[in-house]
N, C-alpha and C. Protein backbone atom coordinates (compact mmCIF):
# COMPACT_ATOMS: atom_id res chain seq x y z
N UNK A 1 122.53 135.88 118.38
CA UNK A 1 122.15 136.52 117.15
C UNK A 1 122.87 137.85 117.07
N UNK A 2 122.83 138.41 115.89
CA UNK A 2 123.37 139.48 115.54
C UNK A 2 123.27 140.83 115.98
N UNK A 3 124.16 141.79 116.66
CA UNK A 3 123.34 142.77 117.17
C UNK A 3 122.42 143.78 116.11
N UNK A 4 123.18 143.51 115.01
CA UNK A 4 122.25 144.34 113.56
C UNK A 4 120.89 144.04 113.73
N UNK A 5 120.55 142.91 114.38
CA UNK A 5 119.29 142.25 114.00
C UNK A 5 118.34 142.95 115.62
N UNK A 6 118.71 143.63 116.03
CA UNK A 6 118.13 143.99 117.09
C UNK A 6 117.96 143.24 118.55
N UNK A 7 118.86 142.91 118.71
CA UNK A 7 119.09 141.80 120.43
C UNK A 7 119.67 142.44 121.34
N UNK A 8 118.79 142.44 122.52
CA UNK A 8 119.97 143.62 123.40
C UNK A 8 121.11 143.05 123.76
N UNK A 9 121.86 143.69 124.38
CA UNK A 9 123.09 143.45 124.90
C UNK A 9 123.10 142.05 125.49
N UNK A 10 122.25 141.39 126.59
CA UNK A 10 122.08 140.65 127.04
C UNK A 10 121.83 139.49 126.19
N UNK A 11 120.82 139.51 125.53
CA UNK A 11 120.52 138.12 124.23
C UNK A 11 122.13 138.16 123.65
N UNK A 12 122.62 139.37 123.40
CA UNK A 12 123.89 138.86 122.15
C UNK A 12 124.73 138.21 123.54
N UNK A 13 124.86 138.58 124.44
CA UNK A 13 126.30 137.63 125.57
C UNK A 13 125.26 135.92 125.85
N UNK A 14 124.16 135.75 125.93
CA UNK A 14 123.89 134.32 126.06
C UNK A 14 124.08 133.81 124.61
N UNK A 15 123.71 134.19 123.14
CA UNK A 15 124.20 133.92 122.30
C UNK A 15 125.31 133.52 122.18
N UNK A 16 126.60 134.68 122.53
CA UNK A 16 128.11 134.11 122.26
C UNK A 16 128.50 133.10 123.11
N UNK A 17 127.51 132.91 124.29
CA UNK A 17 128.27 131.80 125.30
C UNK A 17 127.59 130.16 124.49
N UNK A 18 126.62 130.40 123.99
CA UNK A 18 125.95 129.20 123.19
C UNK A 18 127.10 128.64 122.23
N UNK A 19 127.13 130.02 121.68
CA UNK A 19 128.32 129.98 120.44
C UNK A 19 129.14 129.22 120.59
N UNK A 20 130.33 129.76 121.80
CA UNK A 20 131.15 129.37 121.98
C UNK A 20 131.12 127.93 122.67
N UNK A 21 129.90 127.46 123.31
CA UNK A 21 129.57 125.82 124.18
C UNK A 21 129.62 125.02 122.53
N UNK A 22 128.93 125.47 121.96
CA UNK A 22 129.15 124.69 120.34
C UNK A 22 130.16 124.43 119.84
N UNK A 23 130.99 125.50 119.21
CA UNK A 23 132.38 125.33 119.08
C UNK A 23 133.13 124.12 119.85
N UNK A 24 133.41 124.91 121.40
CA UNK A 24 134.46 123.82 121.93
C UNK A 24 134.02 122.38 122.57
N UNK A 25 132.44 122.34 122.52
CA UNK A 25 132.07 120.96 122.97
C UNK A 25 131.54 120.08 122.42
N UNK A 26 130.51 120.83 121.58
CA UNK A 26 129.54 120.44 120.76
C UNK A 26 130.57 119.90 119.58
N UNK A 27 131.25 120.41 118.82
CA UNK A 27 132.07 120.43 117.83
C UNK A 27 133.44 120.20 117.68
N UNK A 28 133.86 120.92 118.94
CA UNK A 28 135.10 120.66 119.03
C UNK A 28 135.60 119.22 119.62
N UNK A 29 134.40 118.73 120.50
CA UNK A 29 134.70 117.34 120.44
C UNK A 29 134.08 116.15 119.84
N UNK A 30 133.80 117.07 118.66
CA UNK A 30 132.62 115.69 117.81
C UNK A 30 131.82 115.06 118.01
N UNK A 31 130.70 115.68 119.52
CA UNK A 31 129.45 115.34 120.38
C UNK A 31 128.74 115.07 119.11
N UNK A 32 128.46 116.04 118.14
CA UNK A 32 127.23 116.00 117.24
C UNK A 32 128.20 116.17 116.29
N UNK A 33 128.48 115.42 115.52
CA UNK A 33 128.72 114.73 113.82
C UNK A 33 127.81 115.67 112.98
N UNK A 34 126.46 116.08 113.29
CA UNK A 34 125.92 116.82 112.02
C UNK A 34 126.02 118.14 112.75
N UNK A 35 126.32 118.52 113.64
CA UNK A 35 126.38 120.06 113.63
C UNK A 35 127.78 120.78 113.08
N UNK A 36 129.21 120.01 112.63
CA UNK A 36 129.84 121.00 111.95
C UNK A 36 129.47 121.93 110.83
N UNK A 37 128.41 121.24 109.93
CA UNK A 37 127.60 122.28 108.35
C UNK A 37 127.22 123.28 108.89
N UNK A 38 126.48 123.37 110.53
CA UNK A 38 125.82 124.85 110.41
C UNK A 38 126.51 125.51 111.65
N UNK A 39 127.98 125.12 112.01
CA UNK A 39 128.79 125.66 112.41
C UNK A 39 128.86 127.17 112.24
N UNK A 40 128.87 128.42 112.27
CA UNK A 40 128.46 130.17 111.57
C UNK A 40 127.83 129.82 111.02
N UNK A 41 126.59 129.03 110.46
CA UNK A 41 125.44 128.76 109.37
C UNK A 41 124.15 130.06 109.33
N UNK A 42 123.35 130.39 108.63
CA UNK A 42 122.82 131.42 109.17
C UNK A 42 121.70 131.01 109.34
N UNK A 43 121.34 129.34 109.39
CA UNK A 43 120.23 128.65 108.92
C UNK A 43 120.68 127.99 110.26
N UNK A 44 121.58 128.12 111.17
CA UNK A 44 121.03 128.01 112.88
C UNK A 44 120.65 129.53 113.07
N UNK A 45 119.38 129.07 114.13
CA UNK A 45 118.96 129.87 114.49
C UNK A 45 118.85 129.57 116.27
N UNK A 46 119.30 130.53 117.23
CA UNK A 46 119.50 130.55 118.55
C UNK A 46 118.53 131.42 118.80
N UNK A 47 117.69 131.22 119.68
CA UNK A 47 116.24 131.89 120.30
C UNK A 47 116.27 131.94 121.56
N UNK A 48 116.57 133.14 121.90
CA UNK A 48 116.24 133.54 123.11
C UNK A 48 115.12 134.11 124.06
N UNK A 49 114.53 133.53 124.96
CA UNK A 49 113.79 133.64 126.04
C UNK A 49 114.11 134.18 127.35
N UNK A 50 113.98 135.58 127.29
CA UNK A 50 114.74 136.02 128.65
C UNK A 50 113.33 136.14 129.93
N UNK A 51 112.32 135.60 129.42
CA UNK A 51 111.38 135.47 130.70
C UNK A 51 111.79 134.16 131.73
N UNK A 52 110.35 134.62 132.41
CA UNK A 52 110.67 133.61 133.68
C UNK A 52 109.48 132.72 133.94
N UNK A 53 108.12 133.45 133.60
CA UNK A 53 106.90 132.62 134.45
C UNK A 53 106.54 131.36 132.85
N UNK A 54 105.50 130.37 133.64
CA UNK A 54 105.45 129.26 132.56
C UNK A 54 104.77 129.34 131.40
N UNK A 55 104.24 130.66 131.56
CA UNK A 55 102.77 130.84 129.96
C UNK A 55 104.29 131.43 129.12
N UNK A 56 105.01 132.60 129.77
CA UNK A 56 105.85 133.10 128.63
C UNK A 56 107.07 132.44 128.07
N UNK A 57 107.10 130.68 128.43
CA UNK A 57 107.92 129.86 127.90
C UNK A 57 107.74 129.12 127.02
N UNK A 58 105.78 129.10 127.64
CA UNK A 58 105.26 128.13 126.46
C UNK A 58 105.20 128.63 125.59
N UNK A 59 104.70 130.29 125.50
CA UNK A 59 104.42 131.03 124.23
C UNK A 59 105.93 130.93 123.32
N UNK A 60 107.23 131.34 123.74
CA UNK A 60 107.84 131.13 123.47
C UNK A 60 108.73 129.85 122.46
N UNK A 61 108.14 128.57 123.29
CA UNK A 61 108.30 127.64 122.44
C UNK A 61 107.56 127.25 121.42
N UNK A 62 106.26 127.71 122.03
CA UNK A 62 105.07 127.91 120.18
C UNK A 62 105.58 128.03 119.56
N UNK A 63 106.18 130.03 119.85
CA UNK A 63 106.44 130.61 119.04
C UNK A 63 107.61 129.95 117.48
N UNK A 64 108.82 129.32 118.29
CA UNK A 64 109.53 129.23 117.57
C UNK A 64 109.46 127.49 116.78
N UNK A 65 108.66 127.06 117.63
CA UNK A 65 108.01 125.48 116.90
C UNK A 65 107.47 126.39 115.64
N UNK A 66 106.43 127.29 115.49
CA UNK A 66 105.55 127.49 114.43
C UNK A 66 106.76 128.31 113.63
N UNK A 67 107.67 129.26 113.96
CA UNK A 67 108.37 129.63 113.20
C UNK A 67 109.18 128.64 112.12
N UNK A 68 109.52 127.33 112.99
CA UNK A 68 110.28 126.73 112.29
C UNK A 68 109.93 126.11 110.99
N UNK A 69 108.51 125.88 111.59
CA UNK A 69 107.23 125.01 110.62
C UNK A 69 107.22 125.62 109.42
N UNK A 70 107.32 126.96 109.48
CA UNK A 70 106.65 128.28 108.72
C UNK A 70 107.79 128.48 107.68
N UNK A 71 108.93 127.96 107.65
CA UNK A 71 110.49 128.49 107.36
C UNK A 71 110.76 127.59 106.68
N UNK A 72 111.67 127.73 105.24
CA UNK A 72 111.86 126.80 104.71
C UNK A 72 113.54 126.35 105.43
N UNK A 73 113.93 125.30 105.11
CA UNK A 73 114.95 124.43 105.93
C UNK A 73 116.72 125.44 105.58
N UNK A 74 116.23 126.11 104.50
CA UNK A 74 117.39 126.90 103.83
C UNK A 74 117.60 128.36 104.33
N UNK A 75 116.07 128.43 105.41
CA UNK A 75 116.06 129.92 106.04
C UNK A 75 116.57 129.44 106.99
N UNK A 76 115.99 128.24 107.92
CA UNK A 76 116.02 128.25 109.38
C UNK A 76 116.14 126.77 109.47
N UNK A 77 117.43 125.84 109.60
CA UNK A 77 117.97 124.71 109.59
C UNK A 77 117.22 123.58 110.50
N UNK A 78 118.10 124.64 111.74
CA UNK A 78 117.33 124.32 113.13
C UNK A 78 117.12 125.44 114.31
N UNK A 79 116.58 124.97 115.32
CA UNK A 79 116.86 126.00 116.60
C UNK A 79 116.83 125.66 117.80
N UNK A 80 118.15 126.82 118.31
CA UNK A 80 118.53 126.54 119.72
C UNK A 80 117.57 127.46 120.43
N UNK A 81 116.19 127.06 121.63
CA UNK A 81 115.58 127.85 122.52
C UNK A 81 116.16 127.79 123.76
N UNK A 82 116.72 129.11 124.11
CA UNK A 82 117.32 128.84 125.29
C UNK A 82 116.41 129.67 126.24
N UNK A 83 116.74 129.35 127.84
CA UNK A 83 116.07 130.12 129.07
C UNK A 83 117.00 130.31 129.91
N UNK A 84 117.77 131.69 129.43
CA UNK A 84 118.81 131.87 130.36
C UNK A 84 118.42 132.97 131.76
N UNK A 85 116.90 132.71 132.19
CA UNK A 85 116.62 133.37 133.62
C UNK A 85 115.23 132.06 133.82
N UNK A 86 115.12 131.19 133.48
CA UNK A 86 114.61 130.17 133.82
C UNK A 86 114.83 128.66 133.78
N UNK A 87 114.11 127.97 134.89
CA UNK A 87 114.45 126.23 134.28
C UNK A 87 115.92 125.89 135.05
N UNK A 88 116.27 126.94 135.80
CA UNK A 88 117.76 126.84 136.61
C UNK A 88 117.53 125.29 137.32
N UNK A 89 116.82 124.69 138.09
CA UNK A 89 116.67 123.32 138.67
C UNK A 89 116.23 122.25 137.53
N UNK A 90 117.00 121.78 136.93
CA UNK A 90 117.30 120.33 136.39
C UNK A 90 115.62 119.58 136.25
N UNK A 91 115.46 119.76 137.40
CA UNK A 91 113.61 118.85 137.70
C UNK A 91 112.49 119.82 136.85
N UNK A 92 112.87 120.93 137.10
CA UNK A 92 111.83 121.83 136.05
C UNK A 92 111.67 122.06 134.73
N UNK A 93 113.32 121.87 134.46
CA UNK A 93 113.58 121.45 133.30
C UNK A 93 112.77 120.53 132.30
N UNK A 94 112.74 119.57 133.19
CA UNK A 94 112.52 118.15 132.90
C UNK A 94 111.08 118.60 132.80
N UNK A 95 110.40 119.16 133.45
CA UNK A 95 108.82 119.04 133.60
C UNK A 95 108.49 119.81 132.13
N UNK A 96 109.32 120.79 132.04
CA UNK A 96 108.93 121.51 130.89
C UNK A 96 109.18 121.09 129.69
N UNK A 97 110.32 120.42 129.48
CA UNK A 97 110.82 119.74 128.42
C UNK A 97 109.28 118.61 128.04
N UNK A 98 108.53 117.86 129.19
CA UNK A 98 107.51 117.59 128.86
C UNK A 98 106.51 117.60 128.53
N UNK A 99 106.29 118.81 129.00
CA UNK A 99 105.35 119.94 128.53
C UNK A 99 105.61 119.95 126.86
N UNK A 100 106.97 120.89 126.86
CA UNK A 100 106.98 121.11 125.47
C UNK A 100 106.67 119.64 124.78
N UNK A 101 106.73 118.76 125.31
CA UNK A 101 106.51 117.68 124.27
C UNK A 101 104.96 117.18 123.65
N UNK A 102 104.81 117.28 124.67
CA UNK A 102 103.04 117.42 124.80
C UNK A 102 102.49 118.52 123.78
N UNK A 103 102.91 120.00 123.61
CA UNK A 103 102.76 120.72 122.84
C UNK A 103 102.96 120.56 121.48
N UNK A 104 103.77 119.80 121.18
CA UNK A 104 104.63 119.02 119.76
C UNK A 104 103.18 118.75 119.06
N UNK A 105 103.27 117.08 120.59
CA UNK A 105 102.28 116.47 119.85
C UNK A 105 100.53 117.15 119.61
N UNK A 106 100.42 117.56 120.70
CA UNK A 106 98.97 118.15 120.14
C UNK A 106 98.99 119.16 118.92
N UNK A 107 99.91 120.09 118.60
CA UNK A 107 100.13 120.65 117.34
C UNK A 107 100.71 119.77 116.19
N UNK A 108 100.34 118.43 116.54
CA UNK A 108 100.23 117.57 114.86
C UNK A 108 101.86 117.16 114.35
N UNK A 109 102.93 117.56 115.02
CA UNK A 109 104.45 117.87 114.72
C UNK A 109 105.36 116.83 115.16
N UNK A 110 104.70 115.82 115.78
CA UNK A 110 105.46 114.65 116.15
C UNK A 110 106.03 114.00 114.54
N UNK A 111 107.14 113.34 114.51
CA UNK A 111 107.40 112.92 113.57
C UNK A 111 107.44 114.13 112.54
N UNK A 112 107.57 115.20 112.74
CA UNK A 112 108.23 116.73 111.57
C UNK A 112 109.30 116.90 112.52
N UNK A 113 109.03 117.33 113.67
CA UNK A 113 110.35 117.76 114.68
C UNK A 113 110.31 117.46 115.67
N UNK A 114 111.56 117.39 116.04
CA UNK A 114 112.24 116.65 117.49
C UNK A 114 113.05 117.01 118.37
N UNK A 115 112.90 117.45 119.79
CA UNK A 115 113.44 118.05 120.41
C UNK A 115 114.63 117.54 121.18
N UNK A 116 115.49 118.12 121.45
CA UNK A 116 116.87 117.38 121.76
C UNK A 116 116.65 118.53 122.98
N UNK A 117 117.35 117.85 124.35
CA UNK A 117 117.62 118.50 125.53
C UNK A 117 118.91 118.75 126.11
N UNK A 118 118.98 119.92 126.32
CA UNK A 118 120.44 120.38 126.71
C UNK A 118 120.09 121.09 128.61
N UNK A 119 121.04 120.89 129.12
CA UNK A 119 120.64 121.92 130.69
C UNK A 119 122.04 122.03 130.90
N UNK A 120 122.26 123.14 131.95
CA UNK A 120 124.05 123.34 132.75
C UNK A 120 124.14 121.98 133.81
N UNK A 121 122.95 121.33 134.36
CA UNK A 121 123.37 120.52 135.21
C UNK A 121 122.68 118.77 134.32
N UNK A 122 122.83 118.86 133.63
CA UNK A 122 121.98 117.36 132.96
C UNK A 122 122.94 116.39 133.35
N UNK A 123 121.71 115.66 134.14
CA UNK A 123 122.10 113.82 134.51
C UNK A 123 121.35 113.23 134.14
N UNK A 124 121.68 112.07 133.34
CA UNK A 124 121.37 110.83 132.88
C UNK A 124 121.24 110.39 133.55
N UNK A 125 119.72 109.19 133.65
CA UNK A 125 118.99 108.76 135.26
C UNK A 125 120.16 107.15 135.13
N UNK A 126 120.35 106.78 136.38
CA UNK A 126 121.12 105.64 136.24
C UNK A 126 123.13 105.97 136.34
N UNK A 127 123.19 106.97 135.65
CA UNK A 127 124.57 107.38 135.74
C UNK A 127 125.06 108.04 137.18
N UNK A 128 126.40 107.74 137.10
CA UNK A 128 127.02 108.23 138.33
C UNK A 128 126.68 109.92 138.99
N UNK A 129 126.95 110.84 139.55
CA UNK A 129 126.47 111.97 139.32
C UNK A 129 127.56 112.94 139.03
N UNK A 130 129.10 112.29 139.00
CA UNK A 130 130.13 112.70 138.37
C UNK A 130 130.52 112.59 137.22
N UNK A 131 129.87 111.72 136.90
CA UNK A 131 130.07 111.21 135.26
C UNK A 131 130.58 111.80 134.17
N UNK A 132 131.61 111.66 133.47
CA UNK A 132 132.04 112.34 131.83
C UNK A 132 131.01 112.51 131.16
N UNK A 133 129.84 111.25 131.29
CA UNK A 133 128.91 111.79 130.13
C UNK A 133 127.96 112.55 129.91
N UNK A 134 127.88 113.19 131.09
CA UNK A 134 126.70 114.08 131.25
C UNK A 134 127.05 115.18 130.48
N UNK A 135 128.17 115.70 130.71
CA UNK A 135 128.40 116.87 129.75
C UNK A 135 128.13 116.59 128.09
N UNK A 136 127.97 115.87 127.49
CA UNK A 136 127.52 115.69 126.22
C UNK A 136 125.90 116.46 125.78
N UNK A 137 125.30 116.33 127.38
CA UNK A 137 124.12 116.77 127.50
C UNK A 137 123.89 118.43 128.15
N UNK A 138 125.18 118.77 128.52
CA UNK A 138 125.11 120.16 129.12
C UNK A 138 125.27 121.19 128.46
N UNK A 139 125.11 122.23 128.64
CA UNK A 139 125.10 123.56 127.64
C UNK A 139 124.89 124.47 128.93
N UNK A 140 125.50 125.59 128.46
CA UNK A 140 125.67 126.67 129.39
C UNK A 140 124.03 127.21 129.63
N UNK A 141 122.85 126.97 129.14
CA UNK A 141 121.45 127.57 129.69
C UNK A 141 120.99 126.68 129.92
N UNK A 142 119.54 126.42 130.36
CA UNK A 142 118.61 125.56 129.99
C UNK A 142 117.83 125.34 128.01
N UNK A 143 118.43 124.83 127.30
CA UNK A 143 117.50 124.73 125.83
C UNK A 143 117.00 123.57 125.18
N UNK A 144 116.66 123.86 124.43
CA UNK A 144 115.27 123.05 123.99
C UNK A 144 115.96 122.83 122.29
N UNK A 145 116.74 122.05 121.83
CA UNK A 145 116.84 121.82 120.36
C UNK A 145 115.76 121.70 119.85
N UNK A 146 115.22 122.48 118.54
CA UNK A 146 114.16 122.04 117.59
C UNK A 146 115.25 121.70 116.21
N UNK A 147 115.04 120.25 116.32
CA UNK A 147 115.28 119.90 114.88
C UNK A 147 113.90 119.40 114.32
N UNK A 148 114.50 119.45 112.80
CA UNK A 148 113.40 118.80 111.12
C UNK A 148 113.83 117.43 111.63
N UNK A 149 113.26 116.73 111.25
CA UNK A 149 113.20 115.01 111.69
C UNK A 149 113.36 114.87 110.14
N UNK A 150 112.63 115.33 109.41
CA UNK A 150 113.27 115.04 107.79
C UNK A 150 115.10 115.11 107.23
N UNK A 151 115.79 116.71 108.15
CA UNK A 151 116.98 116.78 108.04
C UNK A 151 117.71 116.00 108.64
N UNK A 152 117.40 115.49 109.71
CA UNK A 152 117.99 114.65 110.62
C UNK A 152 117.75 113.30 109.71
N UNK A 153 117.16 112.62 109.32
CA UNK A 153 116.91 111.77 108.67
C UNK A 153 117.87 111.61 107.63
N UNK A 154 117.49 112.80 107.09
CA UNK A 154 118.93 112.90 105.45
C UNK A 154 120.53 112.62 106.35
N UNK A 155 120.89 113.14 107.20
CA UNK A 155 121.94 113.47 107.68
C UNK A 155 122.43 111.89 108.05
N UNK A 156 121.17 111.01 109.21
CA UNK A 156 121.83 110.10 110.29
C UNK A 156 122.03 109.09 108.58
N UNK A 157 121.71 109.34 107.15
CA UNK A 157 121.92 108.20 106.37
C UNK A 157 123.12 108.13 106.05
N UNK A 158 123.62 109.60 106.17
CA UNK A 158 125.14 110.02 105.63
C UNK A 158 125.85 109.13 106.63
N UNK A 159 125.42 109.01 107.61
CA UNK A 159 126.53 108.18 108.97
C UNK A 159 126.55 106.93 108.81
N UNK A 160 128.06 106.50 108.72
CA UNK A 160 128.46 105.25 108.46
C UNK A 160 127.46 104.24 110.10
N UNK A 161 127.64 104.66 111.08
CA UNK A 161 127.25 103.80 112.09
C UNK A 161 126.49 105.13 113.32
N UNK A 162 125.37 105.20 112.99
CA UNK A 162 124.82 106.57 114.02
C UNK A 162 124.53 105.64 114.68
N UNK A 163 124.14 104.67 114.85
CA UNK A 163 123.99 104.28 116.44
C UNK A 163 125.07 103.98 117.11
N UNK A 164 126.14 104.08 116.89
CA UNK A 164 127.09 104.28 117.83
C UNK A 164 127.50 105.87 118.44
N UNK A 165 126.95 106.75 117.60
CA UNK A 165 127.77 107.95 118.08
C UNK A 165 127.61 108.33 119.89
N UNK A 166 125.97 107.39 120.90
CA UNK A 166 126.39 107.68 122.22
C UNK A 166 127.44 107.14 123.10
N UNK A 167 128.01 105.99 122.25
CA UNK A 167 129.34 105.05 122.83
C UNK A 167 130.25 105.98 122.55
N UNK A 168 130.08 106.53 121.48
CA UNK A 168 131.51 107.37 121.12
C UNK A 168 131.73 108.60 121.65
N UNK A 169 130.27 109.33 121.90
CA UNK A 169 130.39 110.35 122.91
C UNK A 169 131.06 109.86 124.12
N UNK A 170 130.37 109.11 124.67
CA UNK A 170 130.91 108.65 126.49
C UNK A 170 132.40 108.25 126.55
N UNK A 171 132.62 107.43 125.31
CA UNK A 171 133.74 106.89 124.92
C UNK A 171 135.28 108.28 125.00
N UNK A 172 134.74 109.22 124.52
CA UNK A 172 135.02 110.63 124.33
C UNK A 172 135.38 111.05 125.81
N UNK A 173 134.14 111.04 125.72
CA UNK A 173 134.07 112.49 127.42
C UNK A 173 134.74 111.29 128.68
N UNK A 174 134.98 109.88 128.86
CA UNK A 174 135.59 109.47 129.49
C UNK A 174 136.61 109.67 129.51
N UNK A 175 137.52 109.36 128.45
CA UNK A 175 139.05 109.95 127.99
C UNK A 175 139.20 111.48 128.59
N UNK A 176 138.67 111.89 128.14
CA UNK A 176 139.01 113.54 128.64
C UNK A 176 139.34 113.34 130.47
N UNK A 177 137.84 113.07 130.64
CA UNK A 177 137.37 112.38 132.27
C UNK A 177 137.06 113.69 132.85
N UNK A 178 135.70 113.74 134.01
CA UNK A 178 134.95 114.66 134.71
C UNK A 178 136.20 115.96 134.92
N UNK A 179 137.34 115.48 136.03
CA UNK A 179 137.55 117.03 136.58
C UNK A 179 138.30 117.80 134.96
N UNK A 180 139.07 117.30 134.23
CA UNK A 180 139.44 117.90 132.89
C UNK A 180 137.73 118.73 132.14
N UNK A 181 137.07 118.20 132.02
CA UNK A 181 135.69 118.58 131.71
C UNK A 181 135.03 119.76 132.64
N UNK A 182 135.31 119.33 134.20
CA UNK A 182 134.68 120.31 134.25
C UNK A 182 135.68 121.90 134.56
N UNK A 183 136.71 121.22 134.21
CA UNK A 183 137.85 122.87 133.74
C UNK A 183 137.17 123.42 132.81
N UNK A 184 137.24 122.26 131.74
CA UNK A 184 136.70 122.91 130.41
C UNK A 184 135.67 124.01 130.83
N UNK A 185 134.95 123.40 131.15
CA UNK A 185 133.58 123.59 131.27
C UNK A 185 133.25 125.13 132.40
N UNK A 186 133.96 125.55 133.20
CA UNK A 186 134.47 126.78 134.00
C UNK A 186 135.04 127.85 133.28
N UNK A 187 135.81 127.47 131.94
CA UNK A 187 136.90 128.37 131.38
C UNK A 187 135.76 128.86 130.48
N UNK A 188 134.48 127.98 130.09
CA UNK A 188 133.77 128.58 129.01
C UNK A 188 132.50 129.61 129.36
C-alpha cells in the first residue's frame, strides 16, 4: 500500500515484493487469467499483518473478511492478507488456512467469499517436492486471498474453458521447469 496512506517502511517493502510476485508470476505468466484488470487496480487491496501470535492473525483475518463484506466491490475488489513474520512452516500454514476457513463459515460467508492459498514453500500433496507446479501456489509471504465468489463467478463465465486453466498452469511452469523457476523465483 501506499506510503501516503500511512504504512511503515516495512508494510510498503512486503507490499512491493507482493507487487512485484504478481507482476512477474502471477501475471506475467498468466497463473491467474482474472488478475490482469486489477493489475495497479486500487480495488486490490494487500493487507498486511506484521504480528506473530494466533489471536492477532485471527483478528486480523476478521478484520479484513468483515472489511471486505462492508466494501462495495468498486472500493475493494479483492484482498491479499499477508503474514510476513508468521506461518513461516508450510504445516502452520495449513492449520491456519483452516482455521480461517472455519471462521468463513461460522460468520455465514461461505459461498460470498473464498479463500485462495498462497505460501513461499507450497506443495501440492501427491506432487513431486521439486515440482514446476508448486510455484503457481507460491508467493513471497505466507497469504490468504479473499475473493467475492460473486466476482469470481462473473469473471470464470468470461473464460472460454476455466477448468483447464490448472493444466495450463502446470502445463506453463513445466516448460519453464523447477531450476529456471526457482532463479526466477531468487531474483524476486
Amino acid at each position: 500500500m501506499a506510503a501516503e496512506r500511512g504504512k511503515p517502511a516495512a508494510a510498503e517493502a512486503v507490499a512491493g515484493r507482493i507487487r512485484a510476485w504478481l507482476d512477474q508470476f502471477v501475471i506475467g505468466l498468466n497463473l491467474c487469467p482474472f488478475a490482469r484488470p486489477l493489475q495497479g487496480a486500487n480495488t486490490l487491496r494487500i493487507a498486511i499483518c506484521p504480528e506473530r501470535s494466533p489471536e492477532a492473525l485471527r483478528r486480523a483475518f476478521l478484520w479484513e473478511l468483515d472489511l471486505l463484506q462492508r466494501s462495495a466491490e468498486s472500493e475493494i475488489a479483492t484482498t491479499l492478507l499477508a503474514f510476513p513474520a508468521a506461518l513461516e512452516e508450510f504445516e502452520d500454514y495449513l492449520d491456519f488456512l483452516e482455521e480461517a476457513q472455519q471462521l468463513l463459515a461460522a460468520a455465514g460467508l461461505e459461498g460470498v467469499v473464498q479463500l485462495a492459498s498462497f505460501h513461499p514453500h507450497y506443495q501440492f500433496a501427491g506432487e513431486a517436492p521439486g515440482a514446476a507446479s508448486h510455484y503457481s501456489n507460491r508467493s513471497p509471504y505466507p497469504l490468504i486471498h479473499l475473493l467475492r465468489e460473486e466476482m469470481l463467478s462473473r469473471v470464470l463465465a468470461d473464460d472460454a474453458d476455466p477448468e483447464a486453466i490448472p493444466a495450463r498452469n502446470v502445463a506453463t511452469l513445466d516448460a519453464i521447469g523447477s531450476d529456471e523457476l526457482a532463479r526466477r523465483w531468487r531474483d524476486l
